[in-house]
C-alpha atoms as a PDB file:
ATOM      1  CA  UNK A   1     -90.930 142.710   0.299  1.00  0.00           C
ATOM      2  CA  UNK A   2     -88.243 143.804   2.893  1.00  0.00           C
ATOM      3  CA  UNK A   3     -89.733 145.368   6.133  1.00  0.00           C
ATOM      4  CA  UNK A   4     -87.923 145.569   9.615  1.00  0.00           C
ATOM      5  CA  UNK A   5     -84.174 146.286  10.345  1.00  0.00           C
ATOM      6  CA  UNK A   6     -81.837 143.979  11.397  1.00  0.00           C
ATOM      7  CA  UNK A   7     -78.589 144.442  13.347  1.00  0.00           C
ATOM      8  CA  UNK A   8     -75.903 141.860  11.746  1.00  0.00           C
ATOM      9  CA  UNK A   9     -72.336 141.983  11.540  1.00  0.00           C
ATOM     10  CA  UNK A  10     -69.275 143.150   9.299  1.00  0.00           C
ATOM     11  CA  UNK A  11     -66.922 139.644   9.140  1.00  0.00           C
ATOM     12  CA  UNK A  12     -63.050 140.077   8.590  1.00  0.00           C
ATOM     13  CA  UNK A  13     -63.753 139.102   5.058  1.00  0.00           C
ATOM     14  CA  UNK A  14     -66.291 141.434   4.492  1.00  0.00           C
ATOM     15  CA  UNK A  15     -69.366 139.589   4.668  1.00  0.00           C
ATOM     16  CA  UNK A  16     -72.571 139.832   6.220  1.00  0.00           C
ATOM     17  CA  UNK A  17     -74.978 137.898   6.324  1.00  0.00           C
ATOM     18  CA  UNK A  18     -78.628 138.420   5.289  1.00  0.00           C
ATOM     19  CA  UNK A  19     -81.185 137.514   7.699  1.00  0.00           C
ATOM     20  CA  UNK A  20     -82.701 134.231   6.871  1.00  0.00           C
ATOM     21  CA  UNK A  21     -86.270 135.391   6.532  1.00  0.00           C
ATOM     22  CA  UNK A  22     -85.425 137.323   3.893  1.00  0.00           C
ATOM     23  CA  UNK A  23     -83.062 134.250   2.196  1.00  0.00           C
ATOM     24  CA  UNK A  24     -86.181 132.635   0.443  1.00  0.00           C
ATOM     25  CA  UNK A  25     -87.519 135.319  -1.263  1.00  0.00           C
ATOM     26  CA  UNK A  26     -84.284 136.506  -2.450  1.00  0.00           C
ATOM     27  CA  UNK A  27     -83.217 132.826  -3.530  1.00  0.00           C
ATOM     28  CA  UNK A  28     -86.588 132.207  -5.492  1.00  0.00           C
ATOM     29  CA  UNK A  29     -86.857 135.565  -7.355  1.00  0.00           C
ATOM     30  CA  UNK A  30     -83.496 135.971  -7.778  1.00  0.00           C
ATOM     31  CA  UNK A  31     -81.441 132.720  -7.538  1.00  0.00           C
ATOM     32  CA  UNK A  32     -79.601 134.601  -4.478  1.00  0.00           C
ATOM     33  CA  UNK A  33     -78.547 137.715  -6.976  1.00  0.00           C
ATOM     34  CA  UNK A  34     -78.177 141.040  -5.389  1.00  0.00           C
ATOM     35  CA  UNK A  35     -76.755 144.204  -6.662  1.00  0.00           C
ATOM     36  CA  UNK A  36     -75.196 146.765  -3.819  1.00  0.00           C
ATOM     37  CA  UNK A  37     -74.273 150.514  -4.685  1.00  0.00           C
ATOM     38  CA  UNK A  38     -73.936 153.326  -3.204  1.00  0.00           C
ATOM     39  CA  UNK A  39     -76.337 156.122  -1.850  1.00  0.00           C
ATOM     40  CA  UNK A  40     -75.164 159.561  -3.011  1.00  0.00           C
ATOM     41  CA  UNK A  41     -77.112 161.080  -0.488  1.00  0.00           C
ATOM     42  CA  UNK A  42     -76.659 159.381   2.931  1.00  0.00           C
ATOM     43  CA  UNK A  43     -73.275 157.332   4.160  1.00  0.00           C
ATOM     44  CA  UNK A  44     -75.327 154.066   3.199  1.00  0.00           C
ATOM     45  CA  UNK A  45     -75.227 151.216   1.183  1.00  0.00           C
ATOM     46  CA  UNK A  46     -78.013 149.949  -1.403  1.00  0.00           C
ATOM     47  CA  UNK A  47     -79.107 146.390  -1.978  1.00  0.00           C
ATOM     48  CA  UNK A  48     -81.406 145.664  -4.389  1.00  0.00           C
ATOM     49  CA  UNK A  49     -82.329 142.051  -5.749  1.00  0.00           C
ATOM     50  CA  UNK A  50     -81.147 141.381  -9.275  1.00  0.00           C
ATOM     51  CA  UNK A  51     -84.657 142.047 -10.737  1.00  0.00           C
ATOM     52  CA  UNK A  52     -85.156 145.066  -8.595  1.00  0.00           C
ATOM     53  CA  UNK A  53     -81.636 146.145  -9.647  1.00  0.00           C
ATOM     54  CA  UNK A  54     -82.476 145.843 -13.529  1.00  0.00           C
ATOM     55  CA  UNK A  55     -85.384 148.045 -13.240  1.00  0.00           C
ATOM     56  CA  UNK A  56     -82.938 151.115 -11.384  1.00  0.00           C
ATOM     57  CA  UNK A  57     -80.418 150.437 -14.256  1.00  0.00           C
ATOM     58  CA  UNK A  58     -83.058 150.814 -17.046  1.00  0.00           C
ATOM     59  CA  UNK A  59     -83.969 154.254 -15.594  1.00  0.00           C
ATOM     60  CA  UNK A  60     -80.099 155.133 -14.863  1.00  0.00           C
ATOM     61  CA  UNK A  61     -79.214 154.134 -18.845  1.00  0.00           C
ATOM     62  CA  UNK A  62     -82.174 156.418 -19.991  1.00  0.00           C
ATOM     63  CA  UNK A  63     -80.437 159.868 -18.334  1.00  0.00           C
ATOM     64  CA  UNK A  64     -78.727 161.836 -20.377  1.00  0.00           C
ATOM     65  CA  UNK A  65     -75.310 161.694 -21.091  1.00  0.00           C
ATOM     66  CA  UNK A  66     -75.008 165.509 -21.717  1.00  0.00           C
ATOM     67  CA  UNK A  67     -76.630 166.663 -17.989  1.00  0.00           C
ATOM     68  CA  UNK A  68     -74.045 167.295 -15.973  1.00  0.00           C
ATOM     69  CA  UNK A  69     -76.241 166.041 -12.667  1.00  0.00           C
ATOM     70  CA  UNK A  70     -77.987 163.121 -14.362  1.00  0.00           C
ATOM     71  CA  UNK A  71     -74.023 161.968 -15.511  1.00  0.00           C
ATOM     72  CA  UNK A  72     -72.955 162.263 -11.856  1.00  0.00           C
ATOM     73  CA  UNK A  73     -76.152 160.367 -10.658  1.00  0.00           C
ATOM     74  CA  UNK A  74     -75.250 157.529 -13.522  1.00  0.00           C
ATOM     75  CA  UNK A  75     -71.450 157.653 -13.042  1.00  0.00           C
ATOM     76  CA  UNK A  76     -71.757 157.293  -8.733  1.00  0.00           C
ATOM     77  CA  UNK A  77     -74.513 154.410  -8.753  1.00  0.00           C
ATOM     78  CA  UNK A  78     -73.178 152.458 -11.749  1.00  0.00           C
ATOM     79  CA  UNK A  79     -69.834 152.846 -11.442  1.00  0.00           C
ATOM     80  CA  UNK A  80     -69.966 151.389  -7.821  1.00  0.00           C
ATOM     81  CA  UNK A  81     -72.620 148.582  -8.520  1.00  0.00           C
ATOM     82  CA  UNK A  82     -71.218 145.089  -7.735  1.00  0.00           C
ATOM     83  CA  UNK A  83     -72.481 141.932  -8.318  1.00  0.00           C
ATOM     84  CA  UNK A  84     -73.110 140.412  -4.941  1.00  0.00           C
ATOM     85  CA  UNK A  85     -74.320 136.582  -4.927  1.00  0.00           C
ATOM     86  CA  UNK A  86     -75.306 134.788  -1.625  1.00  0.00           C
ATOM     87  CA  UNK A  87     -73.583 132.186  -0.722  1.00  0.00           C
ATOM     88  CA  UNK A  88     -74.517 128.678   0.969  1.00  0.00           C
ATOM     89  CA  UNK A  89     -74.853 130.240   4.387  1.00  0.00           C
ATOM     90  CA  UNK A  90     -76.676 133.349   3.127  1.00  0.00           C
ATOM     91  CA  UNK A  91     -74.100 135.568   3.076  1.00  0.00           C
ATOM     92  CA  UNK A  92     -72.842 138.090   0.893  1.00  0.00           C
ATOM     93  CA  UNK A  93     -69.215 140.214   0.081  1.00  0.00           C
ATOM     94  CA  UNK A  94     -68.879 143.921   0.802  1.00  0.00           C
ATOM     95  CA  UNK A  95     -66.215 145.522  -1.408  1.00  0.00           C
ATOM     96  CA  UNK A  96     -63.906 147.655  -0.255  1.00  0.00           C
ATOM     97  CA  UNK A  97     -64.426 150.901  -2.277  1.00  0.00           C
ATOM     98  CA  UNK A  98     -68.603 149.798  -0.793  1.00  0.00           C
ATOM     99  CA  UNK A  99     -67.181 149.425   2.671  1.00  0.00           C
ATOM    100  CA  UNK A 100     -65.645 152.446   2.904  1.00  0.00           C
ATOM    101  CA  UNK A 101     -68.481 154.933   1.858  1.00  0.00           C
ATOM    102  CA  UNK A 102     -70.642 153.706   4.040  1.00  0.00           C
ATOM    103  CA  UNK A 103     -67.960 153.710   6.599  1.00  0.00           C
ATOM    104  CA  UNK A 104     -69.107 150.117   7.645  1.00  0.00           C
ATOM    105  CA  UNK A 105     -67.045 148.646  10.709  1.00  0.00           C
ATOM    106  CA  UNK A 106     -68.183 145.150  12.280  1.00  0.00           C
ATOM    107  CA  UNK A 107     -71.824 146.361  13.739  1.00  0.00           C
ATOM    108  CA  UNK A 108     -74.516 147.209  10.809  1.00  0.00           C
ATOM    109  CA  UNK A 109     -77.699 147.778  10.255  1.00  0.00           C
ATOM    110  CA  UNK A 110     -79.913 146.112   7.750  1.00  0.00           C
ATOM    111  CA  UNK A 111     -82.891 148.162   6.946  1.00  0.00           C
ATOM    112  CA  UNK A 112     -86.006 146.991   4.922  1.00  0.00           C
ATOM    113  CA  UNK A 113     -87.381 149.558   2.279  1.00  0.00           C
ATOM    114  CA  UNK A 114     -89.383 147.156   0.403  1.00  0.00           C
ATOM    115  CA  UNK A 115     -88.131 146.647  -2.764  1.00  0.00           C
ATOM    116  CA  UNK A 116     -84.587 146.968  -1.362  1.00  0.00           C
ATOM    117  CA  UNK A 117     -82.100 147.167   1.612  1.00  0.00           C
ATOM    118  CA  UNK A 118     -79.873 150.294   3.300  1.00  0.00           C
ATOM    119  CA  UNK A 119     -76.914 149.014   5.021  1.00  0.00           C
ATOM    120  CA  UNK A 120     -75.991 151.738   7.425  1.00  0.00           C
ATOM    121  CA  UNK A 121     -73.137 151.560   9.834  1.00  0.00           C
ATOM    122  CA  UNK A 122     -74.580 151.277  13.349  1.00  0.00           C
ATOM    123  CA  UNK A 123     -73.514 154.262  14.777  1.00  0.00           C
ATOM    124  CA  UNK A 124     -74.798 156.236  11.718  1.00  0.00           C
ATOM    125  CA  UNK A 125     -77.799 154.345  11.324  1.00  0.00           C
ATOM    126  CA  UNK A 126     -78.448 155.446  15.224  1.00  0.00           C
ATOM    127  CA  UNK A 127     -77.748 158.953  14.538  1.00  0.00           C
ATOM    128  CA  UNK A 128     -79.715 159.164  11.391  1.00  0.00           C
ATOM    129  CA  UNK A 129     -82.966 157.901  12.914  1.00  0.00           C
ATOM    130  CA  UNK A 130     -82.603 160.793  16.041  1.00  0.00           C
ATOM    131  CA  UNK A 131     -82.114 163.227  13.408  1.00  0.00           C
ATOM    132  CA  UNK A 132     -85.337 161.685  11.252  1.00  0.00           C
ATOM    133  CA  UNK A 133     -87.743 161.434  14.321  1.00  0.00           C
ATOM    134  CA  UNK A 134     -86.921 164.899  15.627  1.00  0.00           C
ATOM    135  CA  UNK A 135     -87.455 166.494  11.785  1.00  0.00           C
ATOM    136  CA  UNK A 136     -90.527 164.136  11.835  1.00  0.00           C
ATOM    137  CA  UNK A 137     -91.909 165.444  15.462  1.00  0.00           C
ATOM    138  CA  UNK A 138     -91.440 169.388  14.159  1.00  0.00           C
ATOM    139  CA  UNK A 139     -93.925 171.412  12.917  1.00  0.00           C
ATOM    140  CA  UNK A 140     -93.879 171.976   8.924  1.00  0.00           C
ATOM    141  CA  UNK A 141     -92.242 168.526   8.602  1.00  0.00           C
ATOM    142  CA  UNK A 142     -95.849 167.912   6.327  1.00  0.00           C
ATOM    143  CA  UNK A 143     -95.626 170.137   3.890  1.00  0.00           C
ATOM    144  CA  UNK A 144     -95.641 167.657   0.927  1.00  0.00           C
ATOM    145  CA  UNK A 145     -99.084 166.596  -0.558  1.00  0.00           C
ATOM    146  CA  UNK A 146     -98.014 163.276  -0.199  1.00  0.00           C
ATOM    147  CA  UNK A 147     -97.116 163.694   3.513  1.00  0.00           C
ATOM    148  CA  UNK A 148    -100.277 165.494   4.379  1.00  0.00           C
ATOM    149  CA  UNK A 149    -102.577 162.154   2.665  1.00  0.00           C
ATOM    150  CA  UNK A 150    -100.401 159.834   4.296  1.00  0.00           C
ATOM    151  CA  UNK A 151    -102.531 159.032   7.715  1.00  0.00           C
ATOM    152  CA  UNK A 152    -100.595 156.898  10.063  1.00  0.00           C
END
């Protein structure tokens, strides 16, 4: 499970590399197989363990063909999935089509989400989190069933 985020950097190669406390777990599960796509709904990056991966691809392959929204959900997360395998120093390669949606310069963020990873851009990741914790300290930000069980 991934918990915690990390700052690491962007190499000139495009390479970062993951956090070794997270290297083991990734290694014995996965043999050091990941699988990074985009998010369609935030300027980040997704990266998911192979076996984590397989299970998001089994849902993706199940959507319809003939929904316009479930085709652009498939066509966006599939079409920019790439293989990423860490290497001997536990790094991995960021494409450049990858790179550039999440508008990733040399400072990122690694965030935990449990079964996966967001890699956000610093500066994005900074301004996403003000804009999280000031929806989070208003009012009707509760109004889910599952927010209003969830006791922190």
């Amino acid at each position: 499970m991934f918990r915690g985020a990390a700052a690491i950097n962007l190499d000139a190669k495009g390479r970062v590399a993951i956090p070794t406390r997270y290297r083991s777990e990734i290694l014995e599960k996965n043999q050091g197989q990941m699988v990074c796509t985009v998010d369609i709904r935030q300027p980040c990056l997704l990266l998911y363990p192979l076996d984590e991966w397989e299970k998001i691809e089994e849902k993706l392959l199940s959507l319809s063909n003939f929904d316009p929204n479930q085709r652009r959900l498939q066509r966006v997360m599939l079409g920019y999935a790439t293989e990423c395998e860490m290497d001997a120093q536990g790094r991995i390669l960021l494409s450049g089509p990858l790179r550039n949606h999440a508008k990733l310069e040399k400072a990122l963020m690694l965030v935990g989400q449990l079964n996966k990873f967001e890699i956000w851009s610093e500066s994005e990741w900074l301004a996403q989190i003000d804009e999280d914790i000031a929806i989070g300290a208003g009012s009707d930000f509760a109004t889910s069933e599952e927010l209003k069980m969830l006791s922190l």
